[in-house]
N, C-alpha and C. Protein backbone atom coordinates (compact mmCIF):
# COMPACT_ATOMS: atom_id res chain seq x y z
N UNK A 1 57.30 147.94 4.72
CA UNK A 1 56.33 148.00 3.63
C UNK A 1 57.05 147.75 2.30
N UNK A 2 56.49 146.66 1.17
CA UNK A 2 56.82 146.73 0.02
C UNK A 2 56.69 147.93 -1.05
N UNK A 3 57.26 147.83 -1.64
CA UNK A 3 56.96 148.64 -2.79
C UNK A 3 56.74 147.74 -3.81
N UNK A 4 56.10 148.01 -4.84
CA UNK A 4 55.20 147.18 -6.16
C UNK A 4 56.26 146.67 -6.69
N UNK A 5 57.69 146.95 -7.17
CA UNK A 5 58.62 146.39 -7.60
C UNK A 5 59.05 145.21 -6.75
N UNK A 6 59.40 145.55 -5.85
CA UNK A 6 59.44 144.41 -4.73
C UNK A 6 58.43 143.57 -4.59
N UNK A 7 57.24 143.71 -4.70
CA UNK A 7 56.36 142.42 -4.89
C UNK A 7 56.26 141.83 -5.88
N UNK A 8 56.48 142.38 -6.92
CA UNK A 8 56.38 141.69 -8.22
C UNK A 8 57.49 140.75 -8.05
N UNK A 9 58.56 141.24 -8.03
CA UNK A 9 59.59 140.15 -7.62
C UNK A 9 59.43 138.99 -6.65
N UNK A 10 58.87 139.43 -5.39
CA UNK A 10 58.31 138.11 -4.93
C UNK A 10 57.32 137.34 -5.37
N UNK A 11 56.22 137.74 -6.34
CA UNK A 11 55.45 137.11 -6.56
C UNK A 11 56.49 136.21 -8.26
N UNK A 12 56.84 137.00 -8.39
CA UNK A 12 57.66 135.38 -9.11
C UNK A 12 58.33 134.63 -9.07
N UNK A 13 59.31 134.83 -7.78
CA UNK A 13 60.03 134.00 -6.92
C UNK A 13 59.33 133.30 -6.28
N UNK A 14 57.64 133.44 -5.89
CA UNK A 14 56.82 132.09 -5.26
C UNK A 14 56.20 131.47 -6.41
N UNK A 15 56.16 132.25 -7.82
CA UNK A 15 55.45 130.87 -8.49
C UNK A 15 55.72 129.25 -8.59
N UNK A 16 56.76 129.23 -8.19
CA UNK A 16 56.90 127.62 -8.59
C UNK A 16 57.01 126.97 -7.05
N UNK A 17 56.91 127.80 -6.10
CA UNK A 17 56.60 127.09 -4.75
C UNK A 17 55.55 126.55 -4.47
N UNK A 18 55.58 125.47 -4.16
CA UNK A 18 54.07 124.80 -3.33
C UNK A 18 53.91 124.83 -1.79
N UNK A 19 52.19 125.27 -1.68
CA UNK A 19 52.18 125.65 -0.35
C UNK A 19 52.48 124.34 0.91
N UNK A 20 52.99 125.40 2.11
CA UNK A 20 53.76 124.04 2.80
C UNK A 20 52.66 123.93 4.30
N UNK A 21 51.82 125.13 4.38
CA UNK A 21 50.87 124.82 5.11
C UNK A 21 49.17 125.27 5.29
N UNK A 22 48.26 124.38 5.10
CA UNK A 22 47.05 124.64 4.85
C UNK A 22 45.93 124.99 6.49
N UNK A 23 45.40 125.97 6.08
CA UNK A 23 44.05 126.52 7.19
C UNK A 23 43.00 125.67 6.49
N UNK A 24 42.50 124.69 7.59
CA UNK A 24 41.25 124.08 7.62
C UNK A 24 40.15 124.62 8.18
N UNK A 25 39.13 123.65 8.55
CA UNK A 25 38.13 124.62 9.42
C UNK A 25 38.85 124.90 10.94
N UNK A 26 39.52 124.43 11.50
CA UNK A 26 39.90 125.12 12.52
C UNK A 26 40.54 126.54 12.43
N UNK A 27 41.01 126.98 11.08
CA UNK A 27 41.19 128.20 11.07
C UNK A 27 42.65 128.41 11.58
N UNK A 28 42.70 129.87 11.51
CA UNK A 28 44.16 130.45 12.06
C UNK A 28 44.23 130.31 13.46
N UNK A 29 45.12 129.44 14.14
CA UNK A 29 45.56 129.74 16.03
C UNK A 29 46.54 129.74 16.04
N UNK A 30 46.69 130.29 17.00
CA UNK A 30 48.90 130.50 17.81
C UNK A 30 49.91 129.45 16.68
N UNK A 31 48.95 127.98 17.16
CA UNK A 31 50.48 126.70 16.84
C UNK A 31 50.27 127.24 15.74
N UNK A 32 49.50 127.36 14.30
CA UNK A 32 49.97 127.83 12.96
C UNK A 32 50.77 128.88 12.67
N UNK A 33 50.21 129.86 13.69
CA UNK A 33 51.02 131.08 13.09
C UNK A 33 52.57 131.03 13.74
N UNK A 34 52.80 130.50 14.84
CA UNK A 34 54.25 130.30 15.44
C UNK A 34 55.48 128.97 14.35
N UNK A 35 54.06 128.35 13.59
CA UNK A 35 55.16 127.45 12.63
C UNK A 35 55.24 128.40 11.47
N UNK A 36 54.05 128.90 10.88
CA UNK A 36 54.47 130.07 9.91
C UNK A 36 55.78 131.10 9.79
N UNK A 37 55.74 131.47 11.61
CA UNK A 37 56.94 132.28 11.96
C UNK A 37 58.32 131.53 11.77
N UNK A 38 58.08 130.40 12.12
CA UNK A 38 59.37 129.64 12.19
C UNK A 38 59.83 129.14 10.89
N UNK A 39 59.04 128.94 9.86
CA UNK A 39 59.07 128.10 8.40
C UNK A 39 59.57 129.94 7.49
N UNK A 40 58.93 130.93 8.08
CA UNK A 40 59.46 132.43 7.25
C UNK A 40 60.96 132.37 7.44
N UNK A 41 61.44 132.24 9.24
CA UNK A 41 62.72 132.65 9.25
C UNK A 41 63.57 131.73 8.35
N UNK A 42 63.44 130.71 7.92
CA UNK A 42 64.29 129.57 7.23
C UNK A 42 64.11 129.80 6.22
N UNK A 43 63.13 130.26 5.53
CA UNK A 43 62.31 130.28 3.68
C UNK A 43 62.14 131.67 3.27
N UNK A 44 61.74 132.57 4.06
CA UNK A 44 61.56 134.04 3.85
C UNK A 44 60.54 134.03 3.47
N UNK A 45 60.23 133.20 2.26
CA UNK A 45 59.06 132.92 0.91
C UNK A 45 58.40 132.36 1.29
N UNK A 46 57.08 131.75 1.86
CA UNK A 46 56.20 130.82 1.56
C UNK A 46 54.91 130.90 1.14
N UNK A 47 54.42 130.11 0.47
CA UNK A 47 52.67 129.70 0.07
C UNK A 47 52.02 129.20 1.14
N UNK A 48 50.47 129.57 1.86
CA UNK A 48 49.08 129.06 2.68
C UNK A 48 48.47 128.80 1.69
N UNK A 49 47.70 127.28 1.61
CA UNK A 49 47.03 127.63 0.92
C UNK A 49 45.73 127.48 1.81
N UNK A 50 44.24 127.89 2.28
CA UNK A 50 43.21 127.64 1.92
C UNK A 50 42.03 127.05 1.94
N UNK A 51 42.28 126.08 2.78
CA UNK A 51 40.95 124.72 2.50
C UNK A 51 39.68 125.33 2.10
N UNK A 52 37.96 124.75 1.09
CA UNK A 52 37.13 125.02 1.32
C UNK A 52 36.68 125.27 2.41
N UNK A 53 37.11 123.86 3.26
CA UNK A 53 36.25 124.22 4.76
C UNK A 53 36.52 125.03 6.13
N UNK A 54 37.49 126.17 5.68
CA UNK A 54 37.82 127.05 6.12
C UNK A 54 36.91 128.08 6.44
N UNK A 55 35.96 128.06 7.92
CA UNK A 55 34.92 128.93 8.27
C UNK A 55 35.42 130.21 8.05
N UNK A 56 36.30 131.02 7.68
CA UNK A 56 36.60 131.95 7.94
C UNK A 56 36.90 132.54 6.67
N UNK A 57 36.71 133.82 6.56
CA UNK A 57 37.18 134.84 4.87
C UNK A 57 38.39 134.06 4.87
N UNK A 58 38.58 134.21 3.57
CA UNK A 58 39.98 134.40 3.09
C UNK A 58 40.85 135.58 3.15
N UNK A 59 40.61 136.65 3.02
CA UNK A 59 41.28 137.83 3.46
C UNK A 59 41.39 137.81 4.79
N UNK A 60 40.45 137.20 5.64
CA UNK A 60 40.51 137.23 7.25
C UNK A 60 41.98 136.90 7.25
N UNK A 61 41.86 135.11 7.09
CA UNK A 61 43.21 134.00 7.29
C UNK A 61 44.41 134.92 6.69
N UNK A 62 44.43 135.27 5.59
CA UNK A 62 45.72 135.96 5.00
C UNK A 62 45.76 137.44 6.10
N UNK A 63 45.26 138.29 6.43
CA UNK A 63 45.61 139.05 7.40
C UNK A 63 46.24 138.77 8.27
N UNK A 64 45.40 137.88 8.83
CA UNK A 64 45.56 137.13 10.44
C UNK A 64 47.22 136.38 10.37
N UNK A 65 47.52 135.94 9.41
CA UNK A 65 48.54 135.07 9.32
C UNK A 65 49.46 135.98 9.33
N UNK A 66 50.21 137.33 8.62
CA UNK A 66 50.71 137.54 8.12
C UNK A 66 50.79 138.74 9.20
N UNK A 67 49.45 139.60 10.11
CA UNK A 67 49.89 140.34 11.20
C UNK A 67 50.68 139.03 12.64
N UNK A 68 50.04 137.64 12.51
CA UNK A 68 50.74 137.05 13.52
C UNK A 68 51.99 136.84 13.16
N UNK A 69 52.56 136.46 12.21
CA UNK A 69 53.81 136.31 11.80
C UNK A 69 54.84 137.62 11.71
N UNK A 70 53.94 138.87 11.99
CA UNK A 70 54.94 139.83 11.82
C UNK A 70 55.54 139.99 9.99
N UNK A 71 54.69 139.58 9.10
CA UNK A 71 55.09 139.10 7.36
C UNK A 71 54.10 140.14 6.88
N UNK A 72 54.91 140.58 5.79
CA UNK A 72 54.42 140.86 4.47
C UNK A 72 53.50 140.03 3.75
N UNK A 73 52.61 140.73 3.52
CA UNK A 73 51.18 139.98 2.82
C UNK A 73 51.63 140.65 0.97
N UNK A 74 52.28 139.66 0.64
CA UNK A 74 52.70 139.57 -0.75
C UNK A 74 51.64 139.31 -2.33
N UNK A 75 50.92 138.39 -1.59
CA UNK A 75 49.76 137.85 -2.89
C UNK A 75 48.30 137.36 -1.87
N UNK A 76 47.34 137.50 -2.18
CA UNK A 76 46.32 136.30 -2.02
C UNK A 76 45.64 136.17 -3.32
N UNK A 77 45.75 134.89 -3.92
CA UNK A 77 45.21 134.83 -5.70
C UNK A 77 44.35 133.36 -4.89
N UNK A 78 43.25 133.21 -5.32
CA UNK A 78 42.38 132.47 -5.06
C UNK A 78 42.39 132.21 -3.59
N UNK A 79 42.64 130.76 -3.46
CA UNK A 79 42.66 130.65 -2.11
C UNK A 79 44.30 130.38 -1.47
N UNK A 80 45.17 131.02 -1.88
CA UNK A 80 46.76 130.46 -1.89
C UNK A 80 46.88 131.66 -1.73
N UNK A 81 47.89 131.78 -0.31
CA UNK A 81 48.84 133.21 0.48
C UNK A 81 50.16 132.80 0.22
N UNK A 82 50.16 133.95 -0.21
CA UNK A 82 52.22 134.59 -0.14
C UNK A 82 52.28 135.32 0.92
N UNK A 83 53.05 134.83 1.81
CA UNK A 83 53.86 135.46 2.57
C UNK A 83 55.72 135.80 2.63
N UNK A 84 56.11 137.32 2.98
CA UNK A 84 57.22 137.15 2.51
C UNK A 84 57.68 137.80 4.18
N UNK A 85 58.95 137.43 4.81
CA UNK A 85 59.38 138.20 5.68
C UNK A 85 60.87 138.01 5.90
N UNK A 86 61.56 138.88 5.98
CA UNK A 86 63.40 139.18 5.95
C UNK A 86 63.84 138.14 7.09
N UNK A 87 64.60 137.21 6.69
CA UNK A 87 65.41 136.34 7.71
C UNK A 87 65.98 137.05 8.78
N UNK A 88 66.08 137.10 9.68
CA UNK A 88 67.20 138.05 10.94
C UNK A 88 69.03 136.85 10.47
N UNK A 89 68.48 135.38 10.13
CA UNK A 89 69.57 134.65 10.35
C UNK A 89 70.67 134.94 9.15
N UNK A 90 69.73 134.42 8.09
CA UNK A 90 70.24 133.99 6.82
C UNK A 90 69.27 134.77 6.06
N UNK A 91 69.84 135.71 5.15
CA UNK A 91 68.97 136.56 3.59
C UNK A 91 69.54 135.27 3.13
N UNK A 92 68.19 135.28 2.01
CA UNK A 92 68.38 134.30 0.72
C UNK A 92 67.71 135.01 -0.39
N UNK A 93 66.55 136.40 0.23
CA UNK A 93 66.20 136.34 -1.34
C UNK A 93 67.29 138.07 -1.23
N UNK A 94 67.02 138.53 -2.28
CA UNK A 94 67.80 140.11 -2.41
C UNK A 94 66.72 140.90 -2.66
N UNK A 95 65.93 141.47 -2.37
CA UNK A 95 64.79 142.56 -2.89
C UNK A 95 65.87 143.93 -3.56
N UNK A 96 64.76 143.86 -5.12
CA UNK A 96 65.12 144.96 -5.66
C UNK A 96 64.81 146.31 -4.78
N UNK A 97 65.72 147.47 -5.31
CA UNK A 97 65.37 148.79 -4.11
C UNK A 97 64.54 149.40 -5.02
């Protein structure tokens, strides 16, 4: 679990990231969330963003993503997810304590 200091910090360490993978109407399944998993361990950091034609809440997709990935649900600001989760390989970011 984050603490508010710790998110704040991630949330400004993702501002200048652009998101690297979008939920359409097909929504959240396995292959997304297993590349999500795989794109966290390398990035720690990443942006979802969203599509309109995304049948599904937006809080749904950002849940869903972020309990399949085993991630920290960092931001949802419009339709764009932060996800943050600790490398096992390589740390890159440092969270304040």
């Amino acid at each position: 679990m984050l603490t508010g200091k710790q998110k704040r910090f991630l949330r400004s360490e993702a501002h200048h990231l652009t998101p690297i993978f979008q939920v359409g109407k097909g929504g959240v399944n396995d292959n997304l969330i297993k590349q999500v998993g795989e794109a966290l361990e390398v990035r720690e950091l990443i942006k979802v963003s969203i599509l309109d034609t995304c049948a599904t809440g937006k809080n749904e997709v950002a849940q869903s993503l972020a309990e399949g990935s085993n991630a920290e649900l960092v931001q949802l600001i419009g339709r764009t997810v932060v996800l943050y989760k600790e490398s096992k390989e390589q740390k890159k970011l440092e969270l304040p304590h």
